[in-house]
C-alpha atoms as a PDB file:
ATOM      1  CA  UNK A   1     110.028  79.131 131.148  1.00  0.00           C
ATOM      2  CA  UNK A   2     107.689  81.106 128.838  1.00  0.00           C
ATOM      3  CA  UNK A   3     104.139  82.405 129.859  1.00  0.00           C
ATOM      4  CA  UNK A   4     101.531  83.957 126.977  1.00  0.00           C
ATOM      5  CA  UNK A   5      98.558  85.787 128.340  1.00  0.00           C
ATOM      6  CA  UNK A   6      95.696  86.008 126.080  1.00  0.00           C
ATOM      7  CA  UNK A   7      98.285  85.881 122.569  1.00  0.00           C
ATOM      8  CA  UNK A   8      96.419  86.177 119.077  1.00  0.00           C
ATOM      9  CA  UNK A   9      98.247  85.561 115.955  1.00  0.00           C
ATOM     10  CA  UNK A  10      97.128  85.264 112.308  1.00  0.00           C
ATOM     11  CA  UNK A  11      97.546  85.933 108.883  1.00  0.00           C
ATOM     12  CA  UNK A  12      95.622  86.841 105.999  1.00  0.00           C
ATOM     13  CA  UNK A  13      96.523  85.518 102.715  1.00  0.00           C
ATOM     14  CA  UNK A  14      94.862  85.768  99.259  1.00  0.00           C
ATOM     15  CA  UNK A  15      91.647  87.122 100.935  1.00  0.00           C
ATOM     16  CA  UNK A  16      91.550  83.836 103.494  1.00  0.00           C
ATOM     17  CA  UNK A  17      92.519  84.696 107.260  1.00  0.00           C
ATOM     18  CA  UNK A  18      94.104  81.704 108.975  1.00  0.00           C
ATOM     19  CA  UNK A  19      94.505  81.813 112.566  1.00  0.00           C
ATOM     20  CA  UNK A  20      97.703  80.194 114.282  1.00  0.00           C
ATOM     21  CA  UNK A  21      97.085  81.102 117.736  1.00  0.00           C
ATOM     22  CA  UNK A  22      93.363  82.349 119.482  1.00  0.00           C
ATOM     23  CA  UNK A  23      93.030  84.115 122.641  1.00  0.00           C
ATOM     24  CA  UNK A  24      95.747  81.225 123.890  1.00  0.00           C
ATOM     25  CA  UNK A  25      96.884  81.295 127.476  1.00  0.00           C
ATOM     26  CA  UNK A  26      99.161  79.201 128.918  1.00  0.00           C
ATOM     27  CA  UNK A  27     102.743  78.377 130.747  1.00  0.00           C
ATOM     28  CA  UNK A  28     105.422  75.945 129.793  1.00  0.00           C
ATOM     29  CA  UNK A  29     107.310  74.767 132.505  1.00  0.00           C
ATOM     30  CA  UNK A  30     111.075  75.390 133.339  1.00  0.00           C
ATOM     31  CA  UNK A  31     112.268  71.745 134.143  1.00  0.00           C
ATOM     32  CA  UNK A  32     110.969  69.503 130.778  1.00  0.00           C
ATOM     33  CA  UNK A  33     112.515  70.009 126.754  1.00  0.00           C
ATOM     34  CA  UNK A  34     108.826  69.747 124.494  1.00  0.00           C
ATOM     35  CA  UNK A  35     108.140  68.732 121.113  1.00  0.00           C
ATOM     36  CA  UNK A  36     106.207  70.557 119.121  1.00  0.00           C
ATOM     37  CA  UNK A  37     103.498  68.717 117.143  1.00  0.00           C
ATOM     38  CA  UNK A  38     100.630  69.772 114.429  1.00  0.00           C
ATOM     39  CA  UNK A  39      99.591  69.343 110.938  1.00  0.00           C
ATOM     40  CA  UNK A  40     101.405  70.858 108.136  1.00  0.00           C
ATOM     41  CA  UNK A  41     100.916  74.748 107.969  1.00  0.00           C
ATOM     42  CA  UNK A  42      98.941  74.626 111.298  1.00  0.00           C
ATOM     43  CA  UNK A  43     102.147  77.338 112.582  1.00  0.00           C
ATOM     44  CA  UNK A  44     104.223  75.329 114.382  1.00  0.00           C
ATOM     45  CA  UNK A  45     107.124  77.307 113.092  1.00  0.00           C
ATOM     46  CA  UNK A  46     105.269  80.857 113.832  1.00  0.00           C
ATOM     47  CA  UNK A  47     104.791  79.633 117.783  1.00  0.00           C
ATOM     48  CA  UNK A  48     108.473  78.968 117.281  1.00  0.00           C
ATOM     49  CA  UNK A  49     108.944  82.576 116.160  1.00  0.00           C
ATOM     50  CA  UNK A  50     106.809  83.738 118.335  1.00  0.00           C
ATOM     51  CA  UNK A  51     108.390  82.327 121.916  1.00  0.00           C
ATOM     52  CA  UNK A  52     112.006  83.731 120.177  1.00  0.00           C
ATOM     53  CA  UNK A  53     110.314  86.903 119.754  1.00  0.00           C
ATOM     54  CA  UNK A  54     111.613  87.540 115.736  1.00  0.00           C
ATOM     55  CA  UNK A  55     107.689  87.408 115.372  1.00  0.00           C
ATOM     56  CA  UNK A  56     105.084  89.565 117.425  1.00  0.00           C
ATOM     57  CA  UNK A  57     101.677  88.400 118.282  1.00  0.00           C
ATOM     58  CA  UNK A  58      98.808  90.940 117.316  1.00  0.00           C
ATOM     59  CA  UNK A  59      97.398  90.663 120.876  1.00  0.00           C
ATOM     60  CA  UNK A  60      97.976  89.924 124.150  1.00  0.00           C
ATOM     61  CA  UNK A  61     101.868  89.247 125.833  1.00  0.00           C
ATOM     62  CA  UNK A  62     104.540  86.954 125.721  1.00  0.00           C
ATOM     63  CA  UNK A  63     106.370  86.716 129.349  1.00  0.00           C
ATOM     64  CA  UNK A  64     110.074  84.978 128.951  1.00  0.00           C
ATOM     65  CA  UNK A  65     111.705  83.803 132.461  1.00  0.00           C
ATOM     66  CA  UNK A  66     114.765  82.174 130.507  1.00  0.00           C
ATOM     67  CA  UNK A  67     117.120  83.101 127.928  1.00  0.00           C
ATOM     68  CA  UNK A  68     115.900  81.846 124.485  1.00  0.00           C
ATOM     69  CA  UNK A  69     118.019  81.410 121.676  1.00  0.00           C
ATOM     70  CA  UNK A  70     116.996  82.313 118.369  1.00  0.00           C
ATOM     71  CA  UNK A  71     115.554  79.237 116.487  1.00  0.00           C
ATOM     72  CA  UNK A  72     118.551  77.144 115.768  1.00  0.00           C
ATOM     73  CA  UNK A  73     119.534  77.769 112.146  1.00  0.00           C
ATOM     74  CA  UNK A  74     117.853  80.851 111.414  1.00  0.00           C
ATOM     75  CA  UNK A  75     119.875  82.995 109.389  1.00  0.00           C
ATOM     76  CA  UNK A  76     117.775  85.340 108.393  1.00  0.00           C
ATOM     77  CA  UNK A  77     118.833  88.216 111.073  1.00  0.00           C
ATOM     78  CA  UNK A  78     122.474  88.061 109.503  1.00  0.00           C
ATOM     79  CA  UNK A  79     123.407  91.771 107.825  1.00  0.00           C
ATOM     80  CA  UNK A  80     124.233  90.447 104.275  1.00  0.00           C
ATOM     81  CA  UNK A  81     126.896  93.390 103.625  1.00  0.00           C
ATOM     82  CA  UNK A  82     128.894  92.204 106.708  1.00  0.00           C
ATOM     83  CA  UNK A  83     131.630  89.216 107.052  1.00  0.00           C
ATOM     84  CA  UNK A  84     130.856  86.147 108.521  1.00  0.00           C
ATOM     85  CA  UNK A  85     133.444  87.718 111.163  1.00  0.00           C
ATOM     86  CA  UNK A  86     131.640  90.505 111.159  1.00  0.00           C
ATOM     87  CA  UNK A  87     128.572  89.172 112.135  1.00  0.00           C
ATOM     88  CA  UNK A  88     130.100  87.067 114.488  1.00  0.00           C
ATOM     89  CA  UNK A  89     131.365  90.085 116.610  1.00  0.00           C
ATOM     90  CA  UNK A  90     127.867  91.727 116.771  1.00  0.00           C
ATOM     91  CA  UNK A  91     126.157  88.487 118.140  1.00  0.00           C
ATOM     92  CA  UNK A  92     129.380  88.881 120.743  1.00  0.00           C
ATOM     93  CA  UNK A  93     128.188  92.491 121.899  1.00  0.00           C
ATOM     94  CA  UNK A  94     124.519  91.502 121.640  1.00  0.00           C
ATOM     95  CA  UNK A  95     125.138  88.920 124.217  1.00  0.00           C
ATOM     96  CA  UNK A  96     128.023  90.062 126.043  1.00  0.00           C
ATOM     97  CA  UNK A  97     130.330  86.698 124.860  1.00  0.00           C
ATOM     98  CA  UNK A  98     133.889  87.619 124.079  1.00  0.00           C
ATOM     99  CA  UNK A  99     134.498  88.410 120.706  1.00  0.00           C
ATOM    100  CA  UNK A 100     138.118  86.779 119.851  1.00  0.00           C
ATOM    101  CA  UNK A 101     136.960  83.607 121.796  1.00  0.00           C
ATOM    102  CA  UNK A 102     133.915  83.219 119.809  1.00  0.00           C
ATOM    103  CA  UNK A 103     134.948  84.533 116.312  1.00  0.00           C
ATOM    104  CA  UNK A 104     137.435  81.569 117.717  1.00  0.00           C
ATOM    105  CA  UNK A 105     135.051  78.619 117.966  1.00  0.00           C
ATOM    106  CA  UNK A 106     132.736  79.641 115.202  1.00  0.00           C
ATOM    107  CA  UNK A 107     135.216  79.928 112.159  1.00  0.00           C
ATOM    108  CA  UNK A 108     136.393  76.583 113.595  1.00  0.00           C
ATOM    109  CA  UNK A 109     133.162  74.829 114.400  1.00  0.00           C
ATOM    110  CA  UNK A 110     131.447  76.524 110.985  1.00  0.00           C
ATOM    111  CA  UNK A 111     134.062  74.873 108.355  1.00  0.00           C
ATOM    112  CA  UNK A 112     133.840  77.851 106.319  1.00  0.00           C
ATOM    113  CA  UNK A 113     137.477  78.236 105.813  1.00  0.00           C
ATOM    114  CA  UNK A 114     138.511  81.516 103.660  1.00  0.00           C
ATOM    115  CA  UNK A 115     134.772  82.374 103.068  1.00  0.00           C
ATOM    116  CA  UNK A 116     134.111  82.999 106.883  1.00  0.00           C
ATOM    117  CA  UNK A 117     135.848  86.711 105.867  1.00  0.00           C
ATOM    118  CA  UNK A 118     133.943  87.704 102.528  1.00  0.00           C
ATOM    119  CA  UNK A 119     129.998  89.453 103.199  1.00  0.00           C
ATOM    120  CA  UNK A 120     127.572  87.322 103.446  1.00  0.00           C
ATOM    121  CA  UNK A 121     125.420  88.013 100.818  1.00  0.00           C
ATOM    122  CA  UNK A 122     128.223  85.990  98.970  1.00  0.00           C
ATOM    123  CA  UNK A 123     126.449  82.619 100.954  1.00  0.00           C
ATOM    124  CA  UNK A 124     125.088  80.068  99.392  1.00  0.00           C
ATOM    125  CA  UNK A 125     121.813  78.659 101.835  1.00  0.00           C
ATOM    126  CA  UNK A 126     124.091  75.893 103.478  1.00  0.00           C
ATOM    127  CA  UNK A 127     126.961  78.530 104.495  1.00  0.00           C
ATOM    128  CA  UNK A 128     124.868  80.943 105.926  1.00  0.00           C
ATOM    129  CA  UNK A 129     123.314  77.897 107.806  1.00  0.00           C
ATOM    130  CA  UNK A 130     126.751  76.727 108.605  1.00  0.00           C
ATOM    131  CA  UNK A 131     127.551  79.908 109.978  1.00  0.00           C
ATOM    132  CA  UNK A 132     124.112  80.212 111.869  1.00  0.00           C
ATOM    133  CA  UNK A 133     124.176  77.127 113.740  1.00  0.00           C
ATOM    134  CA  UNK A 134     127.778  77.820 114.678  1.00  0.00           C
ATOM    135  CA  UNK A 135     126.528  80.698 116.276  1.00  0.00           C
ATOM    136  CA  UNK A 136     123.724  78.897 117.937  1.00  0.00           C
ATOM    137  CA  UNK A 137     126.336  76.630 119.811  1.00  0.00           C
ATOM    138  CA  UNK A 138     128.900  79.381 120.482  1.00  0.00           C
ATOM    139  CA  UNK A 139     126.225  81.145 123.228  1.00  0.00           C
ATOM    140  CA  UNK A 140     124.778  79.557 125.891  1.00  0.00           C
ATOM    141  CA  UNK A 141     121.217  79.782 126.276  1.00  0.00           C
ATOM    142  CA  UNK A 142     119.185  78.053 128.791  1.00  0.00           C
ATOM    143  CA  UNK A 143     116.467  77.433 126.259  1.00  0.00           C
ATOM    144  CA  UNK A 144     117.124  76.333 122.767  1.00  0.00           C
ATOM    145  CA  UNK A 145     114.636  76.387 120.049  1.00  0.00           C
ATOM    146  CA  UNK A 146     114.700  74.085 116.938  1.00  0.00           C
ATOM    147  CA  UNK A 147     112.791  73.942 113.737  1.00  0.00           C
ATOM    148  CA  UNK A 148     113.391  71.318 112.026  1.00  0.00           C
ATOM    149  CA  UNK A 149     116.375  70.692 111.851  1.00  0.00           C
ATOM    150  CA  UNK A 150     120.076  70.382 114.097  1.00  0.00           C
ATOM    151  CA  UNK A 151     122.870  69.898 111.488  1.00  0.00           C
ATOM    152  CA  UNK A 152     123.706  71.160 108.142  1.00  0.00           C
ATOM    153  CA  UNK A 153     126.135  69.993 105.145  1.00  0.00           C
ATOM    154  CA  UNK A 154     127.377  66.563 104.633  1.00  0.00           C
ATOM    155  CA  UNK A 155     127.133  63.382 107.214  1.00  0.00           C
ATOM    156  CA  UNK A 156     130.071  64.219 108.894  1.00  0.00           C
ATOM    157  CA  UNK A 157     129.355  67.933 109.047  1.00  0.00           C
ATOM    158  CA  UNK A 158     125.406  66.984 110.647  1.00  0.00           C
ATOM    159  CA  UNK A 159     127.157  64.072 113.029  1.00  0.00           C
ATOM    160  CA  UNK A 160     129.283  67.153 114.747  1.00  0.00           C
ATOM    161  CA  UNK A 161     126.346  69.147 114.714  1.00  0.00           C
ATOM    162  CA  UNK A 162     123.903  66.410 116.519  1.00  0.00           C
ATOM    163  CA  UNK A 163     127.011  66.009 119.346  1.00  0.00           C
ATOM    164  CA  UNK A 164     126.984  69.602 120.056  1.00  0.00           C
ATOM    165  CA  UNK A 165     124.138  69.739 120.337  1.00  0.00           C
ATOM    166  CA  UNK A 166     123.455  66.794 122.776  1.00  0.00           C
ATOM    167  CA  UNK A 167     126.374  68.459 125.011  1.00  0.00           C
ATOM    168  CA  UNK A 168     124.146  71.552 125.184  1.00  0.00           C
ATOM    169  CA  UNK A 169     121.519  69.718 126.531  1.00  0.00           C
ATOM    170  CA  UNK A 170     123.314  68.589 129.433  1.00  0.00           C
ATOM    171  CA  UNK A 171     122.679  71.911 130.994  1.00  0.00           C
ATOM    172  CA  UNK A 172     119.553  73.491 128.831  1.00  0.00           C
ATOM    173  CA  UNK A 173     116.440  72.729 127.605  1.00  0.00           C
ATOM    174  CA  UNK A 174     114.863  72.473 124.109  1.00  0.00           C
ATOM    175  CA  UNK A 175     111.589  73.377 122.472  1.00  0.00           C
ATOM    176  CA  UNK A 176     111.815  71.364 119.542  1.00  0.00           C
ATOM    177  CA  UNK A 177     109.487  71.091 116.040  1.00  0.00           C
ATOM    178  CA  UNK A 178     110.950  68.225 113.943  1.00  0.00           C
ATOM    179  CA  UNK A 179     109.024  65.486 111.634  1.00  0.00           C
ATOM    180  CA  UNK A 180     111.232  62.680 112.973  1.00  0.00           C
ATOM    181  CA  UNK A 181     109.730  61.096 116.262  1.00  0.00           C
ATOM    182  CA  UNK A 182     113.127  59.711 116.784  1.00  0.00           C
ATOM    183  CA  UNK A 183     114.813  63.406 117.169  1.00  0.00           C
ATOM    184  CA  UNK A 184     111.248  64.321 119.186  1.00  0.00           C
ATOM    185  CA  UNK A 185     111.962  61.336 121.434  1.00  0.00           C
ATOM    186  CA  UNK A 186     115.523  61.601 121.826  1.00  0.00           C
ATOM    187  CA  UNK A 187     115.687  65.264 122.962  1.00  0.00           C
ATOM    188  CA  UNK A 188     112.297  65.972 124.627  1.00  0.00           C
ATOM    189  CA  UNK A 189     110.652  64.785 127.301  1.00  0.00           C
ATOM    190  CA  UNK A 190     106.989  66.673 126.902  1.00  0.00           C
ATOM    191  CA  UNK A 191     104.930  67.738 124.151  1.00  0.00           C
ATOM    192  CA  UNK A 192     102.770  70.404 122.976  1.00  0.00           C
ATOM    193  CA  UNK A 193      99.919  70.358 120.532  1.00  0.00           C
ATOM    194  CA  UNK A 194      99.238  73.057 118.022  1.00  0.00           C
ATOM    195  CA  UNK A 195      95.804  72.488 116.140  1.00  0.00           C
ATOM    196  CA  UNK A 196      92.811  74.971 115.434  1.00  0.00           C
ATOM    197  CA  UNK A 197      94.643  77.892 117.473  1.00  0.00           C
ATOM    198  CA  UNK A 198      94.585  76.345 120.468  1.00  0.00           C
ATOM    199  CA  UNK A 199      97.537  74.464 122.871  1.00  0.00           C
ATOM    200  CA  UNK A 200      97.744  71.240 124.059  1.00  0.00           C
ATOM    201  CA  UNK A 201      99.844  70.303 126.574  1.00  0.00           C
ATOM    202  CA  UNK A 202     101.326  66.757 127.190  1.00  0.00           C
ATOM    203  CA  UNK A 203     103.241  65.859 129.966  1.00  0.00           C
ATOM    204  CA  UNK A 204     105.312  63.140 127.493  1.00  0.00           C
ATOM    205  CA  UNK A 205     105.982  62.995 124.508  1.00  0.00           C
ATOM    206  CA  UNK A 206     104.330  60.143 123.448  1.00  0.00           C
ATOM    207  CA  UNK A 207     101.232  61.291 124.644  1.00  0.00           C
ATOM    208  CA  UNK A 208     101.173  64.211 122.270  1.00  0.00           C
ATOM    209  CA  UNK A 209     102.075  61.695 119.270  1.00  0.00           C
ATOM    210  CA  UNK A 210      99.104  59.884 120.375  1.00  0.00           C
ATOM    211  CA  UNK A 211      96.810  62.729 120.812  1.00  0.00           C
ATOM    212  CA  UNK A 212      98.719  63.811 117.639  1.00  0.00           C
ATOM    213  CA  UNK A 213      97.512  60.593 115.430  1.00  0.00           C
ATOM    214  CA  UNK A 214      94.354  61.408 116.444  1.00  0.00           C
ATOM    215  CA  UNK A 215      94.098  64.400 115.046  1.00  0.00           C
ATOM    216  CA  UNK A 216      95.481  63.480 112.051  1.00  0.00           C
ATOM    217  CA  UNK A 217      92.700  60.952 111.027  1.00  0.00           C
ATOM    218  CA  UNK A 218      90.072  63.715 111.585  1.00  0.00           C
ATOM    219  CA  UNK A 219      89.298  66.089 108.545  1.00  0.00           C
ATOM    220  CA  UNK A 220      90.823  69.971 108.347  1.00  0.00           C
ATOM    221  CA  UNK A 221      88.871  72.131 110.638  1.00  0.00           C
ATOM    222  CA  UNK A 222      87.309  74.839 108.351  1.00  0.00           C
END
């Protein structure tokens, strides 16, 4: 699925370096959907970045043997002086998907009605997220990533997104950060371990909640 050879990552932040990843080497396999687990601010979402490749690691190399989405929800790679439609027909190009069809399924599956056509610097947080996930679910990718979260808007708006979603699965896998063991449990069936720059892997996922718990009721490392 994903192989990093010898990947560094960290960031330096009023004078205090914190490391997210150290010298890590490792390969997830191609046949299991893993949670992601770790304390709050340990980077969970940077490894995230990082397998998408939005982020770059400061050393080593990140080997990708599937197609990764980008992290389901993300809207931050949207041009803000383009349409939603707009938009929409670049992803198309990017990733060689027919334009009409999927302008097509994402002004229907977004709900944005008239504002799928102004820029979308005019988006308020949920629309752009509306329109991102849409996107997300238009392309097929053999690998999906998800932080945090799998819906957007009201109930009915997040049931349709958690269906979709499911359907994708049927025929991809996930790599999945969320704080709900029920989501973790439901869509994964392995689990990684972020904690001190270092990887964990877990061949379930309730063996990475475990090791997880553990960690938990051990102070910060320094």
């Amino acid at each position: 699925m994903i192989t990093f050879h010898s990947v560094s990552k960290r960031f330096r932040k009023n004078g205090v370096t914190k490391h997210v990843l150290i010298d890590a080497s490792f390969a997830l396999p191609e046949d299991r959907s893993i949670a992601v687990l770790g304390r709050n601010g340990v980077g969970k979402s940077t490894l995230i970045r990082l397998i998408a490749g939005t982020l770059s690691p400061d050393r080593g190399r990140i080997m990708r043997h599937r197609r990764f989405s980008w992290p389901i929800g993300f809207a931050g790679s949207f041009h803000p002086s383009l349409t939603g439609a707009q938009n929409t027909r670049f992803v198309a190009r990017i990733y060689g998907r027919d334009s009409g069809a999927l302008e097509e399924f994402v002004q229907d599956f977004s709900e944005l009605g008239a504002f799928y056509h102004p820029p979308v610097s005019t988006y308020s947080a949920g629309m752009k997220a509306r329109l991102a996930f849409a996107l997300s679910m238009g392309v097929d990718f053999q690998v999906y990533l998800v932080d945090e979260v799998i819906g957007v808007g009201d109930t009915a708006f997040r049931r349709k997104c958690a269906e979709a979603f499911r359907q994708r699965m049927d025929r991809a896998r996930v790599i999945m950060v969320s704080h709900s063991p029920a989501l973790l449990r439901e869509f994964c069936d392995a689990g990684i371990l972020i904690e001190a720059g270092r990887l964990f892997y877990f061949n379930s996922v309730q063996g990475a909640a475990d090791a997880y718990e553990a960690v938990l009721a051990k102070p910060l490392p320094a």
